[in-house]
N, C-alpha and C. Protein backbone atom coordinates (compact mmCIF):
# COMPACT_ATOMS: atom_id res chain seq x y z
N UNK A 1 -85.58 48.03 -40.97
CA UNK A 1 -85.95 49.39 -41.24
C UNK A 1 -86.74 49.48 -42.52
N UNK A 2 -87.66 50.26 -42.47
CA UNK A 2 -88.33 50.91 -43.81
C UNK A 2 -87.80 51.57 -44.76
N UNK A 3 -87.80 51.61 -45.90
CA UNK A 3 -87.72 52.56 -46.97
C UNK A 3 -88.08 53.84 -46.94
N UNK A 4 -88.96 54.17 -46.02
CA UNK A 4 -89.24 55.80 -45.43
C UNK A 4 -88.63 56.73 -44.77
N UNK A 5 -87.66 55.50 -44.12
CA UNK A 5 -86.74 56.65 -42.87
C UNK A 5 -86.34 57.16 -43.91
N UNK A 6 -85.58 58.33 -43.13
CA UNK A 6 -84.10 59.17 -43.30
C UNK A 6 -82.93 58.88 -42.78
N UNK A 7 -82.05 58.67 -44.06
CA UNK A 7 -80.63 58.70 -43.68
C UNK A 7 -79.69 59.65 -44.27
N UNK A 8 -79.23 60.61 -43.01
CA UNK A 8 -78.48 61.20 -43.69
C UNK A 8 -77.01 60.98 -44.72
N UNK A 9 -76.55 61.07 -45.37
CA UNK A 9 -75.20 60.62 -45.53
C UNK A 9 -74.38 62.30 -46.01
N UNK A 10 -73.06 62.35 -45.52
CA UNK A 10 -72.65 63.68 -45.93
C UNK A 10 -71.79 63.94 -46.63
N UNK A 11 -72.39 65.08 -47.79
CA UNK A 11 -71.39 65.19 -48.76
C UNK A 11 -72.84 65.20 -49.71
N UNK A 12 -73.96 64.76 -49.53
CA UNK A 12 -75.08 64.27 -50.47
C UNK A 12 -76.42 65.29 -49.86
N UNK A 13 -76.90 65.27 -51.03
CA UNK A 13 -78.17 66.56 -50.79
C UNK A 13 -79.10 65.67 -51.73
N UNK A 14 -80.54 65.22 -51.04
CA UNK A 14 -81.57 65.23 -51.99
C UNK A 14 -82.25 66.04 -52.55
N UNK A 15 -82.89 65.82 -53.73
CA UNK A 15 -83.00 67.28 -54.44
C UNK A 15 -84.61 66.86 -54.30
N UNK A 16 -85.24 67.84 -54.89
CA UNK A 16 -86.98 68.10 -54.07
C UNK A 16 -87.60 68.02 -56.31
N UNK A 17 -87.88 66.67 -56.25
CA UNK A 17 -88.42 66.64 -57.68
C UNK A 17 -89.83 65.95 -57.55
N UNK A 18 -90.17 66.62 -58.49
CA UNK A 18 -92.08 66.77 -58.35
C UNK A 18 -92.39 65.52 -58.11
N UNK A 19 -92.13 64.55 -58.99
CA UNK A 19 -92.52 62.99 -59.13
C UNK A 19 -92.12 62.20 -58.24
N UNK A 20 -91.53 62.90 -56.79
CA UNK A 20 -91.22 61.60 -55.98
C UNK A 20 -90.26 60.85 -55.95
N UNK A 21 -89.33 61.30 -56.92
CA UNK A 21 -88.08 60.25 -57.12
C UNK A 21 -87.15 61.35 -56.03
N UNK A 22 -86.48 60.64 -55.14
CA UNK A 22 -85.18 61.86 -55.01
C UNK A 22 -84.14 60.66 -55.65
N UNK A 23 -83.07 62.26 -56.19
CA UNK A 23 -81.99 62.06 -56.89
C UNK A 23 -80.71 62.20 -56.01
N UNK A 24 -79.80 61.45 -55.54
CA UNK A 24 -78.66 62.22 -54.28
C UNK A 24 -77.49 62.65 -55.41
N UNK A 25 -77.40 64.04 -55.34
CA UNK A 25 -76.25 64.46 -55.74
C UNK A 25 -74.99 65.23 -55.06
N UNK A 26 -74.06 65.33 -55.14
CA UNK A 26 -73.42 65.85 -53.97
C UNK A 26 -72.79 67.10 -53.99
N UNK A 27 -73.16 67.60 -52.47
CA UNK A 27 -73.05 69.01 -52.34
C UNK A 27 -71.57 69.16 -52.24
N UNK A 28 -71.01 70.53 -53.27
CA UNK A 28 -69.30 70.65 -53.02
C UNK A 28 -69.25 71.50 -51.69
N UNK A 29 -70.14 71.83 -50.99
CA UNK A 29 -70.15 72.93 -49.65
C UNK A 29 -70.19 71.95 -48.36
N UNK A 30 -70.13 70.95 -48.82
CA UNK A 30 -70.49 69.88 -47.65
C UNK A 30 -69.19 69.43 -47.07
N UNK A 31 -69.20 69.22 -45.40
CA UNK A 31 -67.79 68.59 -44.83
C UNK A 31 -67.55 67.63 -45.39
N UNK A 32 -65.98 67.08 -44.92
CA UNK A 32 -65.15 66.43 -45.83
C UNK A 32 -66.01 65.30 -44.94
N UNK A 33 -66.38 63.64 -45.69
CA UNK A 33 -67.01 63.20 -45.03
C UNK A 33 -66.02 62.48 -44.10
N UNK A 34 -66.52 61.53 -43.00
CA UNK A 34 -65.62 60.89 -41.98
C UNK A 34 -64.97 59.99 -42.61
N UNK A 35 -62.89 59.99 -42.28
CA UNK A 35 -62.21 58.50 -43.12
C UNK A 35 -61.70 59.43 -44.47
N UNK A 36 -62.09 60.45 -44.61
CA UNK A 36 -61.52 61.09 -45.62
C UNK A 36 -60.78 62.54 -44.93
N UNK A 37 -60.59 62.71 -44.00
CA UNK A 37 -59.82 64.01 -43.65
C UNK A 37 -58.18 63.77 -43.89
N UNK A 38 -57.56 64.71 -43.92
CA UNK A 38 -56.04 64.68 -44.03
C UNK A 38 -55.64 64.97 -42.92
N UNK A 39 -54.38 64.34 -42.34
CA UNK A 39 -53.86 64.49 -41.27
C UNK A 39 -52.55 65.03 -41.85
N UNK A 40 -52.19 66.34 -40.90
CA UNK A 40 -51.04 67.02 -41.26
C UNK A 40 -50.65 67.49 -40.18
N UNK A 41 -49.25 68.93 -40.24
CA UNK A 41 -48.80 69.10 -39.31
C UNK A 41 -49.38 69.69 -37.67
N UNK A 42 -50.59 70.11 -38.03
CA UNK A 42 -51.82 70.46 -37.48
C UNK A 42 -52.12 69.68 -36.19
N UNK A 43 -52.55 68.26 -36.42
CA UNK A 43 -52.87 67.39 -35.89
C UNK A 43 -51.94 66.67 -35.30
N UNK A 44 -50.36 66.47 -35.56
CA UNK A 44 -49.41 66.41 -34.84
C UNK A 44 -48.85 67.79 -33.64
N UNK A 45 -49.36 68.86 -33.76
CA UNK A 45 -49.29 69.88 -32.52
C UNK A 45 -50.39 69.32 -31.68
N UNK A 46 -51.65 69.43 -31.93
CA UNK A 46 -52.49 69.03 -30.87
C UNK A 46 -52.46 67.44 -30.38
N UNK A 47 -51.66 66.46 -30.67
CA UNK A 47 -51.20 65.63 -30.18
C UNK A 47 -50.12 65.47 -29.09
N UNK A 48 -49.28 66.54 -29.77
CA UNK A 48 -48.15 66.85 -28.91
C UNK A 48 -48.49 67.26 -27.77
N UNK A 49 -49.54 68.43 -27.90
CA UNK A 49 -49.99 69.25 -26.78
C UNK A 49 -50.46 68.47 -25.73
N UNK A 50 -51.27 67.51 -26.09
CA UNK A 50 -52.60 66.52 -25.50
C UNK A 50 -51.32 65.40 -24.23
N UNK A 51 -50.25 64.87 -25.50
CA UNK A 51 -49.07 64.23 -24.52
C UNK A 51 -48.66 65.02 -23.25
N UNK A 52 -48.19 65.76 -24.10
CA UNK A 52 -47.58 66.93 -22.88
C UNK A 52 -48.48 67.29 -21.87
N UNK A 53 -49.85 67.20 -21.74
CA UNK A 53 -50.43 67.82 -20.62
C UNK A 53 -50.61 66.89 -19.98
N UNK A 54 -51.13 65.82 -20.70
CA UNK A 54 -51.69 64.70 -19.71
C UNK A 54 -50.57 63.68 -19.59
N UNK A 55 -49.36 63.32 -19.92
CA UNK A 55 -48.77 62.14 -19.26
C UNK A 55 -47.35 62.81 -18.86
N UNK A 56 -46.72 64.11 -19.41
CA UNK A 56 -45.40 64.61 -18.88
C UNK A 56 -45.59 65.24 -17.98
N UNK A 57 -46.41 66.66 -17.87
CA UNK A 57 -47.01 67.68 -16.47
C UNK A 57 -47.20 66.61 -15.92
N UNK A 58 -48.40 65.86 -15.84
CA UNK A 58 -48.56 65.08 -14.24
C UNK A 58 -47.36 64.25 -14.09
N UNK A 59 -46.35 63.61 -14.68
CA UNK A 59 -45.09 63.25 -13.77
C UNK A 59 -44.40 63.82 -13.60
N UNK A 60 -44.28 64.89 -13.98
CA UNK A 60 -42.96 65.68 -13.40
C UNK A 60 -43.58 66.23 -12.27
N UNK A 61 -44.91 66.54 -11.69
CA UNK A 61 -45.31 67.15 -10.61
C UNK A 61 -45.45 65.70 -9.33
N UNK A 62 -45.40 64.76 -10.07
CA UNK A 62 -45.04 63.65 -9.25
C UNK A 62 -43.82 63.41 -8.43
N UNK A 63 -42.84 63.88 -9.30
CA UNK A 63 -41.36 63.33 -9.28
C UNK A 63 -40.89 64.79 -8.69
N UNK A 64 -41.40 65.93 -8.85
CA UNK A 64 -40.70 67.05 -8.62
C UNK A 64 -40.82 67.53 -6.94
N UNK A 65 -42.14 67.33 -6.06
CA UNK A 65 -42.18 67.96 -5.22
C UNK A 65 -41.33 67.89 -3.84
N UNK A 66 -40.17 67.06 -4.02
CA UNK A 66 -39.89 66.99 -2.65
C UNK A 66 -38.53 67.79 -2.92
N UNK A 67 -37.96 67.80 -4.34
CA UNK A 67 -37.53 69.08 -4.82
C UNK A 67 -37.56 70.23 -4.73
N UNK A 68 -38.81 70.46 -5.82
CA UNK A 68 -39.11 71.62 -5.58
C UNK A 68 -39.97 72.10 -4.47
N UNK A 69 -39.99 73.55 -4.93
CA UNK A 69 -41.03 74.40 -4.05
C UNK A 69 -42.28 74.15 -4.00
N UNK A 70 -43.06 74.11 -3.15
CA UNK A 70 -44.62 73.91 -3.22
C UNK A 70 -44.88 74.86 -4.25
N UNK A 71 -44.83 76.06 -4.10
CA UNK A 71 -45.77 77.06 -5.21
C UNK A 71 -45.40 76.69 -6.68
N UNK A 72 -43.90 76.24 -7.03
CA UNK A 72 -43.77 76.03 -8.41
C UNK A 72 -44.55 74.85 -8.78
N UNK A 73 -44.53 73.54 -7.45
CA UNK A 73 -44.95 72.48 -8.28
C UNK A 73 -46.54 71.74 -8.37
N UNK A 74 -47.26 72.91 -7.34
CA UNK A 74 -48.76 72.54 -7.63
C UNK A 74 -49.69 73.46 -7.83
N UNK A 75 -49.00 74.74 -8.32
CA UNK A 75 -49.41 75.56 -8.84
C UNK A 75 -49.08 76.45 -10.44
N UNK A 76 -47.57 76.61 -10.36
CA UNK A 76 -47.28 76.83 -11.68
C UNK A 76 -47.15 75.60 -13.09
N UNK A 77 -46.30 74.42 -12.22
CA UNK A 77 -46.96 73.47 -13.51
C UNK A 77 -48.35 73.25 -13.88
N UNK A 78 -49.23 72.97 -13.19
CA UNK A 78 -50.46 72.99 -13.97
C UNK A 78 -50.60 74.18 -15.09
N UNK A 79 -50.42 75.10 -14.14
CA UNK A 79 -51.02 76.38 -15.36
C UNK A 79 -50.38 75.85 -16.87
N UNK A 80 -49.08 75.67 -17.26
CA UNK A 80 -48.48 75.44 -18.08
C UNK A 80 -49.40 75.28 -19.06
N UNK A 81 -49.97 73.32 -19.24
CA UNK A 81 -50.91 72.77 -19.96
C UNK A 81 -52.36 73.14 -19.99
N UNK A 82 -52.54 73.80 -18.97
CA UNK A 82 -53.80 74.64 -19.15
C UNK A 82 -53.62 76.06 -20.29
N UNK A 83 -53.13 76.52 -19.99
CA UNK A 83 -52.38 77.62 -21.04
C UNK A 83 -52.16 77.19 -22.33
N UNK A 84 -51.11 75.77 -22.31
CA UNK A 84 -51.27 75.31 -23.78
C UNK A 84 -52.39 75.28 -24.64
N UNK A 85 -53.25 74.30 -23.60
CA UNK A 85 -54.39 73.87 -24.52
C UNK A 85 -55.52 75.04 -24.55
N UNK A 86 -55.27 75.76 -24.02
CA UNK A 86 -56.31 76.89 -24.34
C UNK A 86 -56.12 77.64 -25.29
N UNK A 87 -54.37 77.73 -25.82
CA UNK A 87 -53.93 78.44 -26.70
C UNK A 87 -54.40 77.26 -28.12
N UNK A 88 -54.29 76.08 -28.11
CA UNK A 88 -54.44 75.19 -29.05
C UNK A 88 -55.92 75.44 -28.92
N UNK A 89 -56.66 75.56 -28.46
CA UNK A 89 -58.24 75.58 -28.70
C UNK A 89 -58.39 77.08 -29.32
N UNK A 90 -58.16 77.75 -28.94
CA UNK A 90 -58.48 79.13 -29.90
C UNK A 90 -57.39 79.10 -31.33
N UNK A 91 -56.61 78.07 -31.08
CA UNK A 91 -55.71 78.28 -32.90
C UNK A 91 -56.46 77.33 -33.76
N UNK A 92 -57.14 76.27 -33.31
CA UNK A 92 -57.71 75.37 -33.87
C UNK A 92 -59.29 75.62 -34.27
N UNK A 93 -60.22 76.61 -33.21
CA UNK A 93 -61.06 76.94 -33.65
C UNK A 93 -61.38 78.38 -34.60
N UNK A 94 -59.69 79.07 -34.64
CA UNK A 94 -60.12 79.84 -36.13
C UNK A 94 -59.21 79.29 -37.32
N UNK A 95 -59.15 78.11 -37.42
CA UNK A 95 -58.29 77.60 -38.51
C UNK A 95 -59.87 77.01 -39.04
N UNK A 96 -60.38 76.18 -38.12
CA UNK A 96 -62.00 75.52 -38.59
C UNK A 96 -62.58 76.74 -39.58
N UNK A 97 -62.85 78.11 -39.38
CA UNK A 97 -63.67 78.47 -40.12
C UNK A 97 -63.43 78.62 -41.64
């Protein structure tokens, strides 16, 4: 590669100086860069959630139907994790702003 491209890196802003030099200094408005986020209780719900939809709902709708009722078990379990994660997608996308 050349010395001409562009690379972004984030967290860093070049600044626009007459002589051609850029200077990278770093922007405090800038995302946290990647490898530096904190993992908290946050990220253990949408894990939980993610388990729960995809490896518990589909076995229990495995294991359940000769049990149960048709309508409970290929219609109301799904909804369940669909419901979850829709509720985790709208809590997670106004925590982002």
């Amino acid at each position: 590669m050349t010395d001409d491209t562009y690379t972004h890196r984030p967290g860093q802003v070049e600044s626009d100086r007459e002589d051609g030099d850029s200077d990278a200094t770093t922007d405090h408005a800038a995302p946290i860069e990647r490898g530096k986020e904190e993992w908290d209780w946050r990220g253990w719900v949408l894990v939980g959630v993610i388990v729960f939809s995809f490896l518990v709902v589909p076995a229990v709708i495995l294991l359940l139907p000769p049990v149960a009722p048709f309508r409970f078990a290929y219609l109301v379990l799904p909804m369940i994790p669909a419901i979850l994660l829709g509720l985790v997608a709208v809590w997670s996308a106004q925590r982002s702003n």
